[in-house]
C-alpha atoms as a PDB file:
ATOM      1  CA  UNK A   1     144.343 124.052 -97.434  1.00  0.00           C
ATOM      2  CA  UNK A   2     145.374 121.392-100.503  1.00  0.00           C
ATOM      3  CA  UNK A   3     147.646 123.868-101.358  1.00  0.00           C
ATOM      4  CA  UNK A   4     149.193 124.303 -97.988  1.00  0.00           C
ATOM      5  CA  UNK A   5     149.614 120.844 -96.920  1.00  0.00           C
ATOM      6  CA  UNK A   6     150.916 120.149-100.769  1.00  0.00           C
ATOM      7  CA  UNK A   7     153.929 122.788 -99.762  1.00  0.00           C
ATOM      8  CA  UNK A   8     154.333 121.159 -96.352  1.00  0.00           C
ATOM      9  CA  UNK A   9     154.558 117.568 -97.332  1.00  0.00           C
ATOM     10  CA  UNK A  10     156.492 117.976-100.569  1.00  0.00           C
ATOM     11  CA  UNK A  11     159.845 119.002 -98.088  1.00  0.00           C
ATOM     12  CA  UNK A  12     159.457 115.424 -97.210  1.00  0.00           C
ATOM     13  CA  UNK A  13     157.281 113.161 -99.578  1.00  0.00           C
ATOM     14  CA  UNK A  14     155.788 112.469-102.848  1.00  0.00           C
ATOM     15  CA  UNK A  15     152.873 113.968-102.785  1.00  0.00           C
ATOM     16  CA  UNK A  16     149.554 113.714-105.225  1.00  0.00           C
ATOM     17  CA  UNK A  17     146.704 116.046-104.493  1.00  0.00           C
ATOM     18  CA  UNK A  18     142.531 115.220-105.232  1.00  0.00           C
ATOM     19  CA  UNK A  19     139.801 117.681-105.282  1.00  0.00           C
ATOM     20  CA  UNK A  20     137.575 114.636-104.538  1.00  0.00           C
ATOM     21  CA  UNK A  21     136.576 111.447-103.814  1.00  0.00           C
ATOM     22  CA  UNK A  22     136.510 110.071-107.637  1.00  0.00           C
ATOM     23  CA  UNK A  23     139.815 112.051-108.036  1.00  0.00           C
ATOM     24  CA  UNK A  24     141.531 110.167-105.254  1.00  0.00           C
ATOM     25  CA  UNK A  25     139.775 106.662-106.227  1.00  0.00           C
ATOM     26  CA  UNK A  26     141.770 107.021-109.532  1.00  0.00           C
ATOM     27  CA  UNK A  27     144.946 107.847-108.140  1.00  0.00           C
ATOM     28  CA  UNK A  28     144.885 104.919-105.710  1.00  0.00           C
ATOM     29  CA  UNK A  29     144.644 102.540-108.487  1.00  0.00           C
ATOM     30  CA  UNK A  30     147.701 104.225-110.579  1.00  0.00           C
ATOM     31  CA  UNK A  31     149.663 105.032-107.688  1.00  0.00           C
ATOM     32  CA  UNK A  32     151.395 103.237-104.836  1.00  0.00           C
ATOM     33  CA  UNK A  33     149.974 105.316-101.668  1.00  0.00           C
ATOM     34  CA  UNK A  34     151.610 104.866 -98.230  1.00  0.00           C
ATOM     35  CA  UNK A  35     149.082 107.521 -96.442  1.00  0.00           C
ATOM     36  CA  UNK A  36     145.916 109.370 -97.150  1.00  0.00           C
ATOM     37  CA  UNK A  37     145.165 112.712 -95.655  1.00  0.00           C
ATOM     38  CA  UNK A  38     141.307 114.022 -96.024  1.00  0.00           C
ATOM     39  CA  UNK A  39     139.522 116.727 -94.828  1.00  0.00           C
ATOM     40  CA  UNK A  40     136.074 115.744 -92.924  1.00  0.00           C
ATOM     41  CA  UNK A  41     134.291 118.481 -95.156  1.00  0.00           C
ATOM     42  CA  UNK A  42     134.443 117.917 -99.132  1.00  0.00           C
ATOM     43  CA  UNK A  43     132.027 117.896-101.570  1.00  0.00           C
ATOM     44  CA  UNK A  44     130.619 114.313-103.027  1.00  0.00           C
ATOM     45  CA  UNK A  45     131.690 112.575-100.220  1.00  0.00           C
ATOM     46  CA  UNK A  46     132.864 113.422 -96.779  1.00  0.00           C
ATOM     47  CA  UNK A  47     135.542 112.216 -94.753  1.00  0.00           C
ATOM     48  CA  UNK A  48     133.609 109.264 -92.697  1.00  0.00           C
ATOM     49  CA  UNK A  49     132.350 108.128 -95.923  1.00  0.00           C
ATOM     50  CA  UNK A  50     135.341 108.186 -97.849  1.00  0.00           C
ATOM     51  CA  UNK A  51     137.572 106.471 -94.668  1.00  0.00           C
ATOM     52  CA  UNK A  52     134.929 103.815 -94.558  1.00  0.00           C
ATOM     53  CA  UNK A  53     134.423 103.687 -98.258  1.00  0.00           C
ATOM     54  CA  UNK A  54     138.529 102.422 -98.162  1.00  0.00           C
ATOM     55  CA  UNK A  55     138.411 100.582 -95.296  1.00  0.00           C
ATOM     56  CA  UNK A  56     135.531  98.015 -96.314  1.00  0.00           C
ATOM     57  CA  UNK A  57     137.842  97.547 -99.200  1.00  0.00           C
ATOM     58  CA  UNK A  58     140.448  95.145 -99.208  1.00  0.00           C
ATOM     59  CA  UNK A  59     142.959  97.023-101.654  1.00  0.00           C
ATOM     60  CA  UNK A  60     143.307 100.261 -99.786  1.00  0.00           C
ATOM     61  CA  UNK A  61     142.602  99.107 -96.112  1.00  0.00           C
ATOM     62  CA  UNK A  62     145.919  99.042 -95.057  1.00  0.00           C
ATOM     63  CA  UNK A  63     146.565 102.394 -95.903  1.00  0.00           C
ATOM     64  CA  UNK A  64     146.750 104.475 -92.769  1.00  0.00           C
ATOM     65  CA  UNK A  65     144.106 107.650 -93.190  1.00  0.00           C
ATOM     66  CA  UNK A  66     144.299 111.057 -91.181  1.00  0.00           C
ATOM     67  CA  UNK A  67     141.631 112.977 -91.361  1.00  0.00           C
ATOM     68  CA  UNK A  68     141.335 116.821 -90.480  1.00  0.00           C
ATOM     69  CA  UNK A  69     138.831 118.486 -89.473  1.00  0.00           C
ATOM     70  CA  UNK A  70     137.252 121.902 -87.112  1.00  0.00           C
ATOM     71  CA  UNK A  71     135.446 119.806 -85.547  1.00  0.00           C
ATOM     72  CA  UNK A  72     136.952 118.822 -81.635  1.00  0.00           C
ATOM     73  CA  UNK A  73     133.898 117.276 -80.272  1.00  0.00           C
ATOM     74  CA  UNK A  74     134.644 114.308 -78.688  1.00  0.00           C
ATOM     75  CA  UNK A  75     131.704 112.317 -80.847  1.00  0.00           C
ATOM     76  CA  UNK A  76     133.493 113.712 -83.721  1.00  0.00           C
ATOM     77  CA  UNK A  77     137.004 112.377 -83.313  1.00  0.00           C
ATOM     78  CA  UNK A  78     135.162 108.484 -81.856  1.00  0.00           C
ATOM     79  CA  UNK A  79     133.194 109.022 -86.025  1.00  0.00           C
ATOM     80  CA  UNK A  80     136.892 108.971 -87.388  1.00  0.00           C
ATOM     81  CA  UNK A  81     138.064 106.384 -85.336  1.00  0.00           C
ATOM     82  CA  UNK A  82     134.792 103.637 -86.224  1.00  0.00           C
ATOM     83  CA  UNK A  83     135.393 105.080 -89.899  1.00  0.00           C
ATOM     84  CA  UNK A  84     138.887 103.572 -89.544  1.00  0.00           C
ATOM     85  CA  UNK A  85     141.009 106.518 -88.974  1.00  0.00           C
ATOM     86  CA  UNK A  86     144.857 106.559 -87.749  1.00  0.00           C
ATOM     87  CA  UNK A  87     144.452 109.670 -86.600  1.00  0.00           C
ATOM     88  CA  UNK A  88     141.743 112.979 -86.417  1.00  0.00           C
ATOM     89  CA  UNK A  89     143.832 116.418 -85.859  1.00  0.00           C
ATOM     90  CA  UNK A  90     141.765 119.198 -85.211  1.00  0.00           C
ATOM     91  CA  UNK A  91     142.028 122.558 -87.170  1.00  0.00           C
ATOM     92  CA  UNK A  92     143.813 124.932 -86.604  1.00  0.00           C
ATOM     93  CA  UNK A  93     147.045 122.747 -86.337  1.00  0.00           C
ATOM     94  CA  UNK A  94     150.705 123.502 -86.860  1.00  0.00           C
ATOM     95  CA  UNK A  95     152.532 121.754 -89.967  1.00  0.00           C
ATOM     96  CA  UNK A  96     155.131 120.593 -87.609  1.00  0.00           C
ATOM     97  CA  UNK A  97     152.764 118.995 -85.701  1.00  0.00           C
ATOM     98  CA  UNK A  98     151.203 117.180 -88.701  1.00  0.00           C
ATOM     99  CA  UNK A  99     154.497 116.153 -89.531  1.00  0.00           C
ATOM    100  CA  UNK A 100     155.549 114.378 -86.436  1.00  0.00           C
ATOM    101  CA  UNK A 101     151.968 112.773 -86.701  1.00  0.00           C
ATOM    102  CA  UNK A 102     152.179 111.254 -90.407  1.00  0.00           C
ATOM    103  CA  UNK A 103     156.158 110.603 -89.431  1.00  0.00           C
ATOM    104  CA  UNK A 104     154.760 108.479 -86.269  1.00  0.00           C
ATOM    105  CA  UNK A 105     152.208 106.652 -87.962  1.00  0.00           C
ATOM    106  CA  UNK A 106     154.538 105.751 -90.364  1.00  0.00           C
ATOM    107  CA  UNK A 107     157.130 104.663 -88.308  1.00  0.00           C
ATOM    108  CA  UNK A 108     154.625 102.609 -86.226  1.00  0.00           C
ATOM    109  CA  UNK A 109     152.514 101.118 -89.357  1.00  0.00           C
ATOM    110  CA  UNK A 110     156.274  99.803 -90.097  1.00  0.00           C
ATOM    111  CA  UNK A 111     156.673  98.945 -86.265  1.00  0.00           C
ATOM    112  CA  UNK A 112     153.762  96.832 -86.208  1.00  0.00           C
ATOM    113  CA  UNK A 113     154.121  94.777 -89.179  1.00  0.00           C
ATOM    114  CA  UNK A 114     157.695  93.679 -88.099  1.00  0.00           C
ATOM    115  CA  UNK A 115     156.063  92.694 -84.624  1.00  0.00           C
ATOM    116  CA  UNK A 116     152.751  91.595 -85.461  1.00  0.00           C
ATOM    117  CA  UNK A 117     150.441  90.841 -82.611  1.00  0.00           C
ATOM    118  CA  UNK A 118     147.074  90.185 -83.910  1.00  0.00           C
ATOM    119  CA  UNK A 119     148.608  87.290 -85.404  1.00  0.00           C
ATOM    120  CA  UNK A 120     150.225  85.494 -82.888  1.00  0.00           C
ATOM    121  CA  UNK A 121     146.598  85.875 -80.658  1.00  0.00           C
ATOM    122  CA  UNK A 122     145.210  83.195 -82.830  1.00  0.00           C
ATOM    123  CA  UNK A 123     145.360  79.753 -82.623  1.00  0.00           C
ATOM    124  CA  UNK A 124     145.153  78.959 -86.647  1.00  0.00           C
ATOM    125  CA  UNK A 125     146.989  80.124 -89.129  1.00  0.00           C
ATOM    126  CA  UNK A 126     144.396  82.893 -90.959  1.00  0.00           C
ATOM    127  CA  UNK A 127     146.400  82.161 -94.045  1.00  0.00           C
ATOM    128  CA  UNK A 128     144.986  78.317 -94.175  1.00  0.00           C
ATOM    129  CA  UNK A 129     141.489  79.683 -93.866  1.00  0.00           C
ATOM    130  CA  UNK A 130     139.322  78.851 -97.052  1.00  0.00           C
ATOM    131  CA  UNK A 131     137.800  81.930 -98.658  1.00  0.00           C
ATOM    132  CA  UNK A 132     134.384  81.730 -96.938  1.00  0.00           C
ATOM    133  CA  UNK A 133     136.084  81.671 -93.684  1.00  0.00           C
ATOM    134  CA  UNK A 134     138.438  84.579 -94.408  1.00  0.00           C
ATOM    135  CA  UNK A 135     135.404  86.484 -95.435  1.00  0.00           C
ATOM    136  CA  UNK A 136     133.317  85.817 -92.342  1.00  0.00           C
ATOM    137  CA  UNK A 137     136.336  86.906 -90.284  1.00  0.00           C
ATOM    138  CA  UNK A 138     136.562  89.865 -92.156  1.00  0.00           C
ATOM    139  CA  UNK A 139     133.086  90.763 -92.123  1.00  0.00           C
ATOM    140  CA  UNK A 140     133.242  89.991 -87.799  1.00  0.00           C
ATOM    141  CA  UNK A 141     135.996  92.084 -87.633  1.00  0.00           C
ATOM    142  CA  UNK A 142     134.722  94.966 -89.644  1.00  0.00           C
ATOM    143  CA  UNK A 143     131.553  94.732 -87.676  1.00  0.00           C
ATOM    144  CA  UNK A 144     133.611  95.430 -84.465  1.00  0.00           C
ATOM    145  CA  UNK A 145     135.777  97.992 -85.801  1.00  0.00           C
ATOM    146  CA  UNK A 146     132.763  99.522 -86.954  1.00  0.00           C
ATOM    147  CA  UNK A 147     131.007  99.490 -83.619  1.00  0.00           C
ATOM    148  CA  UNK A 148     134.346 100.073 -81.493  1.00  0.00           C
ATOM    149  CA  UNK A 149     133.336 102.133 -78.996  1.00  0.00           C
ATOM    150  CA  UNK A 150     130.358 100.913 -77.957  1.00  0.00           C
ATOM    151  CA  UNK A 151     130.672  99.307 -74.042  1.00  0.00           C
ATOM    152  CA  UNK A 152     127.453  97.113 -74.463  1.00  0.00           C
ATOM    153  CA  UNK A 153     128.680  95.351 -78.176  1.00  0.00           C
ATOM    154  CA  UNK A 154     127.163  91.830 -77.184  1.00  0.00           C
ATOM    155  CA  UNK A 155     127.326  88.408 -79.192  1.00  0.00           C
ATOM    156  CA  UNK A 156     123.322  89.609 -79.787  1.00  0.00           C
ATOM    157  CA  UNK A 157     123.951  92.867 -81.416  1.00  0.00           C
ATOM    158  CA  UNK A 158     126.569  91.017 -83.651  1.00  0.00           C
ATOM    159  CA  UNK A 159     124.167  87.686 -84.422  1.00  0.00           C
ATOM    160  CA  UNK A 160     122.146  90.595 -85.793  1.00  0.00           C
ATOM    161  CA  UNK A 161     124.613  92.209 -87.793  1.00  0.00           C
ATOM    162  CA  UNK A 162     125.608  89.439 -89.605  1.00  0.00           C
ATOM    163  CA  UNK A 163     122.267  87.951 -89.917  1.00  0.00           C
ATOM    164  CA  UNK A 164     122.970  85.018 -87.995  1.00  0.00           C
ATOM    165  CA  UNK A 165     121.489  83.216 -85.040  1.00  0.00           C
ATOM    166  CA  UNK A 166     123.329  83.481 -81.618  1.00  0.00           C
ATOM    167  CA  UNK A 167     124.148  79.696 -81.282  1.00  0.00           C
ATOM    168  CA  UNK A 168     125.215  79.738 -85.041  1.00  0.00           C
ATOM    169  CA  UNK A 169     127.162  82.638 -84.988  1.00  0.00           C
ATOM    170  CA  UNK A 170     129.026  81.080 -81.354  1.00  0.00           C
ATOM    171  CA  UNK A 171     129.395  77.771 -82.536  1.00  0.00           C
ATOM    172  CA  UNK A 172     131.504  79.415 -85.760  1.00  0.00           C
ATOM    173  CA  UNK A 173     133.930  81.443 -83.952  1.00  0.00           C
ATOM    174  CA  UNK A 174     134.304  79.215 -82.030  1.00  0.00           C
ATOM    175  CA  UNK A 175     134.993  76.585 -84.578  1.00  0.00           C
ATOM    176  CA  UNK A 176     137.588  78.359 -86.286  1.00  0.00           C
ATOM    177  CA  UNK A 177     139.165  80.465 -83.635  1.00  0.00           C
ATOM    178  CA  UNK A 178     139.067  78.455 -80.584  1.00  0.00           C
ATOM    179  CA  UNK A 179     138.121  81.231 -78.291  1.00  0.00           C
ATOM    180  CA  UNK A 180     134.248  82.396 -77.461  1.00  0.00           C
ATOM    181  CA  UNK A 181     133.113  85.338 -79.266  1.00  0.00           C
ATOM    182  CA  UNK A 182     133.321  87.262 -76.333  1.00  0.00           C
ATOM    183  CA  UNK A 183     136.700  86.865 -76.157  1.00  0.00           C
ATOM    184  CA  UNK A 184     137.383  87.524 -79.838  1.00  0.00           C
ATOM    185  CA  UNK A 185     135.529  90.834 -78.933  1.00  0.00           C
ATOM    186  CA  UNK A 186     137.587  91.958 -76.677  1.00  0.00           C
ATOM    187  CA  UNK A 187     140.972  90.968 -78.567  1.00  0.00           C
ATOM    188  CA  UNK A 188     139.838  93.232 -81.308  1.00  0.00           C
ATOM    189  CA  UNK A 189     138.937  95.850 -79.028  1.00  0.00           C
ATOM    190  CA  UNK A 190     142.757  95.608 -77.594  1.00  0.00           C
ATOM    191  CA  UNK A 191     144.292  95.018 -80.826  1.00  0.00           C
ATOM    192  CA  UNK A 192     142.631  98.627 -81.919  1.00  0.00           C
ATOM    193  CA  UNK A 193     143.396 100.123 -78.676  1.00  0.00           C
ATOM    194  CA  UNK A 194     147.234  98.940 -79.507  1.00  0.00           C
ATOM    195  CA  UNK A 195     147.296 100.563 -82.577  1.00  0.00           C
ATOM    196  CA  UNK A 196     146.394 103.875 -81.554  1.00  0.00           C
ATOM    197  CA  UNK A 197     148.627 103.417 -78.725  1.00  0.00           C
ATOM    198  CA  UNK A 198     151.260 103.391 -81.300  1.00  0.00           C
ATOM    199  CA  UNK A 199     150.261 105.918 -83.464  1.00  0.00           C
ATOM    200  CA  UNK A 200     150.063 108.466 -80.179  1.00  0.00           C
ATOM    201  CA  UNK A 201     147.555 110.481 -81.368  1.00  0.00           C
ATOM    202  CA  UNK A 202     145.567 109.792 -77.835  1.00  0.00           C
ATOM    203  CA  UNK A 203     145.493 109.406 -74.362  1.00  0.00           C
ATOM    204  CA  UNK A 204     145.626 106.140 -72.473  1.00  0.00           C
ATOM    205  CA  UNK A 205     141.954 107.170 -70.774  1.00  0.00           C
ATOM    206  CA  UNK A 206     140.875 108.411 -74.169  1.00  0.00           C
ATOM    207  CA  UNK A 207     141.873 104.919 -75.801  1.00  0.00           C
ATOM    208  CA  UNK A 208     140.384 103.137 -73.071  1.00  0.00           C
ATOM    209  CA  UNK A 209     136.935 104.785 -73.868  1.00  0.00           C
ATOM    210  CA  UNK A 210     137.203 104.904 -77.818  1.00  0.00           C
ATOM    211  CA  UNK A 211     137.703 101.288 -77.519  1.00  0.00           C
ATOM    212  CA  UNK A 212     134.578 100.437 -75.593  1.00  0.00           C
ATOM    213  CA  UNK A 213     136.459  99.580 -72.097  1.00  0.00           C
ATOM    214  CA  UNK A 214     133.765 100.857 -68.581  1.00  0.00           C
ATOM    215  CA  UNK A 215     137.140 101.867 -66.782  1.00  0.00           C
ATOM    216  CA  UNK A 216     140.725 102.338 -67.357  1.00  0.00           C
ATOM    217  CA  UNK A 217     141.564  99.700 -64.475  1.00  0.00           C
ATOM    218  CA  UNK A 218     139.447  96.748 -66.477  1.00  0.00           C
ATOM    219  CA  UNK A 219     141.260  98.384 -69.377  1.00  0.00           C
ATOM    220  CA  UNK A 220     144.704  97.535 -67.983  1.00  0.00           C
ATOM    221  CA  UNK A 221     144.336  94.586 -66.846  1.00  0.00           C
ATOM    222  CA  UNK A 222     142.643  92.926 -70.321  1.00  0.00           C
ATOM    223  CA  UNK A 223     146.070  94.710 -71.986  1.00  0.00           C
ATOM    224  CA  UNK A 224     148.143  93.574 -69.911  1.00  0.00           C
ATOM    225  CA  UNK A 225     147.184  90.014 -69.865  1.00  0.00           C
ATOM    226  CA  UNK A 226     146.823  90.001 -73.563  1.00  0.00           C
ATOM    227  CA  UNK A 227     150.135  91.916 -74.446  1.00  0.00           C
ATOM    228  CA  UNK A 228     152.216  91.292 -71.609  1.00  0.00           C
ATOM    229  CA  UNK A 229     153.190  95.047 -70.703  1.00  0.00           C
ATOM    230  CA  UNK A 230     150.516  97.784 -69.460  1.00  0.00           C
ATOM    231  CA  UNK A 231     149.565 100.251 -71.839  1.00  0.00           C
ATOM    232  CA  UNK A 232     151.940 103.148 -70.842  1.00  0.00           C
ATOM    233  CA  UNK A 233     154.696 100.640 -71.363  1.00  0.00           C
ATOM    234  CA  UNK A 234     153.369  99.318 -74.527  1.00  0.00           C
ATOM    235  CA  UNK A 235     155.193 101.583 -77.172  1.00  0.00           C
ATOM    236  CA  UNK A 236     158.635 101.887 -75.680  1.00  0.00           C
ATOM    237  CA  UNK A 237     158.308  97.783 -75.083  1.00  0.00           C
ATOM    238  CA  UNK A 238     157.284  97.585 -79.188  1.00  0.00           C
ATOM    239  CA  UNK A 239     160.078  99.718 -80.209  1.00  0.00           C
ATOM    240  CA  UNK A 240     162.645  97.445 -77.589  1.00  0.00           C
ATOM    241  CA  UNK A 241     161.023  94.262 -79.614  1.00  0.00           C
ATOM    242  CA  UNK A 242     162.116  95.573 -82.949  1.00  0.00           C
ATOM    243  CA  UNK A 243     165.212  96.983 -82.075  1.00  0.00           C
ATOM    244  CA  UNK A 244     166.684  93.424 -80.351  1.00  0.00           C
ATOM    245  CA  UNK A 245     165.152  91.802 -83.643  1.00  0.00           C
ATOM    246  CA  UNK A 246     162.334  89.617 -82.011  1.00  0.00           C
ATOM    247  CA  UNK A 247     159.201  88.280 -83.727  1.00  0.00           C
END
């Protein structure tokens, strides 16, 4: 398989290979790495472990991750999306479909930093934050991501999580964001659920259930109001922002 997808890729990209975990760790801190691609199954570490060994990580969590793997269950692929994956093809696949997947999630990783829209959902500047605040946001954020899919994620479940009272917990996010954690909540649920729209890896009715959303109408309407566009308008209307140059 590494020396398949080494063949396949090389038409296209620069490519470094890893029999493992420790062998990619070292690469990542010689090399300047636009994508990773991972098998679910490898020895040391698997692929959860190693997408959410990156992701907690502030050097290499912007680098997009596909993983691959037999396994089509539908708990499997919601595993590689809480891990932090762009996108979980199952095996067997065709190389031209892998191709059109890395070349989409590249485009759209480009896409999305040219038209950010996490950014412009807050009402301070993240950038102004001192470093205890950046880390608490990071460490709410991660929490989420972490627990993405789950329809019951409550201001409870993440007081616990961060080892935090309820009122405490509030009264911060609320502090610093000026929005109740609820709402934060659910604007990292849609910011996610935006994401994967653009990578186009899934469904709008998958998305809307790998996101944590009870039905795709609720679904719509929280995109909608937060984005502007329903979802299956959402990519073409991203793409229409970049090409008439608006930020």
């Amino acid at each position: 398989m590494l020396d398949f997808l080494r063949r396949l890729l090389s038409k296209s990209y620069r490519v470094s290979v890893a029999d493992n975990a420790d062998e990619a760790f070292g690469m990542l801190d010689s090399e300047d790495v636009n994508l990773i691609i991972t098998d679910v199954m490898m020895p040391q570490m698997d692929g959860f472990e190693l997408c959410k060994f990156l992701k907690a990580r502030k050097n290499y969590s912007h680098i997009p991750i596909v993983m691959l793997s037999a396994k089509s269950d539908t708990a499997s692929k919601i595993a590689g999306l809480e891990a932090g994956a762009a996108a979980y093809i199952e095996k067997p696949f065709s190389g031209d479909y892998l191709m059109a997947q890395i070349a989409t999630i590249l485009e759209n990783r480009s896409l999305f930093r040219e038209t950010p829209l996490i950014g412009s959902c807050f009402s301070v500047d993240p950038n102004r934050l001192n470093k205890a605040d950046q880390l608490f946001l990071n460490r709410l954020t991660d929490i989420i991501n972490s627990n993405i899919s789950e329809q019951d994620l409550t201001v409870n479940h993440i007081a616990r999580y961060m080892a935090m009272s309820r009122s405490n917990l509030h009264r911060r996010i609320k502090g610093l964001l000026h929005m109740p954690p609820n709402d934060f909540i659910r604007l990292i649920k849609l910011q996610k659920a935006a994401e994967l729209l653009l990578d186009g890896e899934y469904r709008i009715n998958e998305i809307c259930y790998m996101t944590g959303f009870n039905s795709a109408s609720y679904f719509a309407k929280c995109f909608q109001k937060q984005f502007g566009v329903l979802p299956k308008y959402f990519v073409s209307h991203m793409k229409k922002r970049s090409g008439s140059g608006e930020k």
